[in-house]
N, C-alpha and C. Protein backbone atom coordinates (compact mmCIF):
# COMPACT_ATOMS: atom_id res chain seq x y z
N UNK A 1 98.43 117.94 87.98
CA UNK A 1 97.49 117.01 87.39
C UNK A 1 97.36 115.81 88.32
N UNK A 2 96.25 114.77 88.65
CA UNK A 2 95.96 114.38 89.25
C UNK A 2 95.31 113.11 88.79
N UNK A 3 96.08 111.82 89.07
CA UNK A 3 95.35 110.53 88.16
C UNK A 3 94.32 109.89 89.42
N UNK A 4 93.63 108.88 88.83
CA UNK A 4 92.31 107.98 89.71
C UNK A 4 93.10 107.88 90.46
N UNK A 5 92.93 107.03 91.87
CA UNK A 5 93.92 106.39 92.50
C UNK A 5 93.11 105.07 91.83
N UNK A 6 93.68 103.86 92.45
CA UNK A 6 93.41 103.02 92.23
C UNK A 6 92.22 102.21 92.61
N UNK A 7 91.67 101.36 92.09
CA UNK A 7 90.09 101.16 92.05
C UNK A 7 90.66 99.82 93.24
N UNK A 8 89.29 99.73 94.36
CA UNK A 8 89.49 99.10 95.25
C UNK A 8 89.79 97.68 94.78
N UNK A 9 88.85 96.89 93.77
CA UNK A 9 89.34 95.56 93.20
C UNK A 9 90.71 95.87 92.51
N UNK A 10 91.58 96.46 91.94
CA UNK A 10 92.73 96.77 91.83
C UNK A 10 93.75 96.50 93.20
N UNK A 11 93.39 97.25 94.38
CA UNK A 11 93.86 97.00 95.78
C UNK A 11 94.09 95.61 96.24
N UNK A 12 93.06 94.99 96.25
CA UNK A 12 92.44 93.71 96.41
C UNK A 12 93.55 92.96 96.28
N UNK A 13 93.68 93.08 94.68
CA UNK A 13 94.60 92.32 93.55
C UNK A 13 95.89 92.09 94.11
N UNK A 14 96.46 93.16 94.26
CA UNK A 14 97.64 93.45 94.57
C UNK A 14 97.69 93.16 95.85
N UNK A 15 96.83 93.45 96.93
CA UNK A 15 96.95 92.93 98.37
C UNK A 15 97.07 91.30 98.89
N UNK A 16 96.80 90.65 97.60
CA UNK A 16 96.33 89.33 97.73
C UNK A 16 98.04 88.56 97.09
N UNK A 17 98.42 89.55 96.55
CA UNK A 17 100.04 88.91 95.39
C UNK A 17 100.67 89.37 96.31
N UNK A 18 100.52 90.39 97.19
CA UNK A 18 101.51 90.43 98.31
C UNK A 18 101.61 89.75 99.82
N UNK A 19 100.24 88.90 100.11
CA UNK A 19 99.88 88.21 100.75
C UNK A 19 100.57 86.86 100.54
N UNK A 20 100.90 86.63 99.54
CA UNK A 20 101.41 85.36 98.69
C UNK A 20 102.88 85.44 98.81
N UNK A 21 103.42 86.73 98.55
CA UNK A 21 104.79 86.68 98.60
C UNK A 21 105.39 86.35 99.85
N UNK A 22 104.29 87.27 100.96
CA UNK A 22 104.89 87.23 102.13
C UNK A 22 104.84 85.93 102.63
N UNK A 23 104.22 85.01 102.52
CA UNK A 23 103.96 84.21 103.13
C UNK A 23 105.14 83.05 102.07
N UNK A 24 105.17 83.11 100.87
CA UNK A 24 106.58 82.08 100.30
C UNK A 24 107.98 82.92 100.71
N UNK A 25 107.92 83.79 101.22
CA UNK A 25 109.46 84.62 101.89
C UNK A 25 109.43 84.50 103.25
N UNK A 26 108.11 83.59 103.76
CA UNK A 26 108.02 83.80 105.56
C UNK A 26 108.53 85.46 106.06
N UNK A 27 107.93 86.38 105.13
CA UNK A 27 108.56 87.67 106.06
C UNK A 27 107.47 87.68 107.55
N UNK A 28 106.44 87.29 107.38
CA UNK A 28 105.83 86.96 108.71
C UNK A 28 105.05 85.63 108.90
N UNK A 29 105.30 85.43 110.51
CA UNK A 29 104.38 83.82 110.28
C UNK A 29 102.63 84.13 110.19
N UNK A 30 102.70 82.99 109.46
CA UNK A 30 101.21 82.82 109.32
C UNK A 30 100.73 81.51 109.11
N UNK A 31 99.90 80.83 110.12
CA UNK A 31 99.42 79.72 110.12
C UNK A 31 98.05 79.05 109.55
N UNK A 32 97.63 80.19 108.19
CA UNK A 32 96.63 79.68 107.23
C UNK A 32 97.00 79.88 106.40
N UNK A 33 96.07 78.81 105.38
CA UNK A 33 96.22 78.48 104.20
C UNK A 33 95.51 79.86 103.28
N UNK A 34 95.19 80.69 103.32
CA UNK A 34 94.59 82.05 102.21
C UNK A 34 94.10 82.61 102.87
N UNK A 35 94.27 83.97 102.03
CA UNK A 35 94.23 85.12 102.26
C UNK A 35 92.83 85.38 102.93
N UNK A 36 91.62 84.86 102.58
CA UNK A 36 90.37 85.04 103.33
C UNK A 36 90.91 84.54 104.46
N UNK A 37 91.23 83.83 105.16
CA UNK A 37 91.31 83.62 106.63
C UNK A 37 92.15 84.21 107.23
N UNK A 38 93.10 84.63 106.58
CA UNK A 38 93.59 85.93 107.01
C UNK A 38 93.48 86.89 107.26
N UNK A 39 92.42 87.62 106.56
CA UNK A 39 91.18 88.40 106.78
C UNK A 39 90.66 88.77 107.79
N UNK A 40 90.21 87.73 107.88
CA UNK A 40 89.42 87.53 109.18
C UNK A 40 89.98 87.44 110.17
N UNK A 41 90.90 87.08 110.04
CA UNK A 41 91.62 86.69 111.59
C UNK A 41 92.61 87.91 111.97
N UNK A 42 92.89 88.69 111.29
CA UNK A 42 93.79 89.70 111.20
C UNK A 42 93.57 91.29 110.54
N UNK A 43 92.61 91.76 110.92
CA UNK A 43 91.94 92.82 109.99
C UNK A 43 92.70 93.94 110.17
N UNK A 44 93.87 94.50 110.90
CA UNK A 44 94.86 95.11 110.81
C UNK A 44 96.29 94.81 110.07
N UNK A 45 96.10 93.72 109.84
CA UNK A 45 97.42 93.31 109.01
C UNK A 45 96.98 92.83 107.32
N UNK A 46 95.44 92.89 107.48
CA UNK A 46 95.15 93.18 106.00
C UNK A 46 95.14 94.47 106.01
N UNK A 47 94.34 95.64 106.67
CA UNK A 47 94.73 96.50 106.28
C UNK A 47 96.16 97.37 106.02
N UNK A 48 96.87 97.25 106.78
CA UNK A 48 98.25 97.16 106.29
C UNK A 48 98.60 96.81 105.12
N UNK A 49 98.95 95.50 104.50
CA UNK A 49 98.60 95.03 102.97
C UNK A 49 98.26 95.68 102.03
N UNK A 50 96.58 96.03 102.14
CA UNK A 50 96.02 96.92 101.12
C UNK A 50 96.84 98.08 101.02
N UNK A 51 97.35 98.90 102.44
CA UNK A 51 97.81 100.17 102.31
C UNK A 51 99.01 100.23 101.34
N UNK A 52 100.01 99.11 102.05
CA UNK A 52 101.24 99.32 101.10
C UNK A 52 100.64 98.37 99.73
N UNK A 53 99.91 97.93 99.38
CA UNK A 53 99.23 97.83 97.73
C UNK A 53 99.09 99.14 97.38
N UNK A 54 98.43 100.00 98.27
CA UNK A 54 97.83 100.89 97.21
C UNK A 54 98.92 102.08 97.46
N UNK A 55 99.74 101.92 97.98
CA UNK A 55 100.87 103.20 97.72
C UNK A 55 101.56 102.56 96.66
N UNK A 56 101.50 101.44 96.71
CA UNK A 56 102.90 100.91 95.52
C UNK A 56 102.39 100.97 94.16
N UNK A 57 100.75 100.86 93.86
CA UNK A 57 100.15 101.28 92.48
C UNK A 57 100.17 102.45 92.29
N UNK A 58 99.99 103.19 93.25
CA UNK A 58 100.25 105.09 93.03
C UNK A 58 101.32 105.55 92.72
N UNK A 59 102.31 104.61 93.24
CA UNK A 59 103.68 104.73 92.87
C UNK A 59 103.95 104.66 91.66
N UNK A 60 103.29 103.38 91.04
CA UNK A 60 103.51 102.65 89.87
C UNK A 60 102.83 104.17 88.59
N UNK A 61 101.56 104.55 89.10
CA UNK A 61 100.61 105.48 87.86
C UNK A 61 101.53 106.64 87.89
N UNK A 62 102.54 107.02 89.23
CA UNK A 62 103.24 108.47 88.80
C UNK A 62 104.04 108.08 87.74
N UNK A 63 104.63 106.71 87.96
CA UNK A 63 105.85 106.54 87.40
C UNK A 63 105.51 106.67 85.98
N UNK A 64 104.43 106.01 85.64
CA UNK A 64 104.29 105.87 84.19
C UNK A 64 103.78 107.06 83.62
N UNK A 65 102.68 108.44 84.22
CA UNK A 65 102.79 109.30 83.93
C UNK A 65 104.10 110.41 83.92
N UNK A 66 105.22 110.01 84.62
CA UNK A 66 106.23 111.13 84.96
C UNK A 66 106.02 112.06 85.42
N UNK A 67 105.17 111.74 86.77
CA UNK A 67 105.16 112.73 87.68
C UNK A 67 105.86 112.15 89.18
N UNK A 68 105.95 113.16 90.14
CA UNK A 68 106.82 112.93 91.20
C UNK A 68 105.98 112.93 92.04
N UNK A 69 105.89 111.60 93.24
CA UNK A 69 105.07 111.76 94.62
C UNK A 69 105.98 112.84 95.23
N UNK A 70 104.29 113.10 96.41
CA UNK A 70 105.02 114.11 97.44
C UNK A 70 105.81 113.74 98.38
């Protein structure tokens, strides 16, 4: 069986709360103030972001269905 993945404003969401974390844990430097200029200035390290967002919600929909990633 096979759930949605997650809807891109869902991604977003979550890419943006992890944008936030990283940056109050300094796991990397970053010398702007939000996530839009980050964006922009870095369009591989947002995409990165989104990616591990959207594995960690897929993670999240197996879990709550009780099914197992591959």
């Amino acid at each position: 069986m096979q759930y949605p993945a997650p809807s891109p404003a869902e991604i977003e969401a979550a890419a943006r709360i992890l944008f936030e974390e990283a940056r109050f844990y300094r796991w990397f430097p970053i010398a702007t103030d939000s996530y839009e200029i980050f964006a922009e200035s870095n369009p591989i390290g947002v995409a990165e972001l989104r990616g591990i967002a959207e594995r960690m919600l897929m993670a999240a929909a197996h879990t709550k269905w009780g099914t197992r990633l591959r």
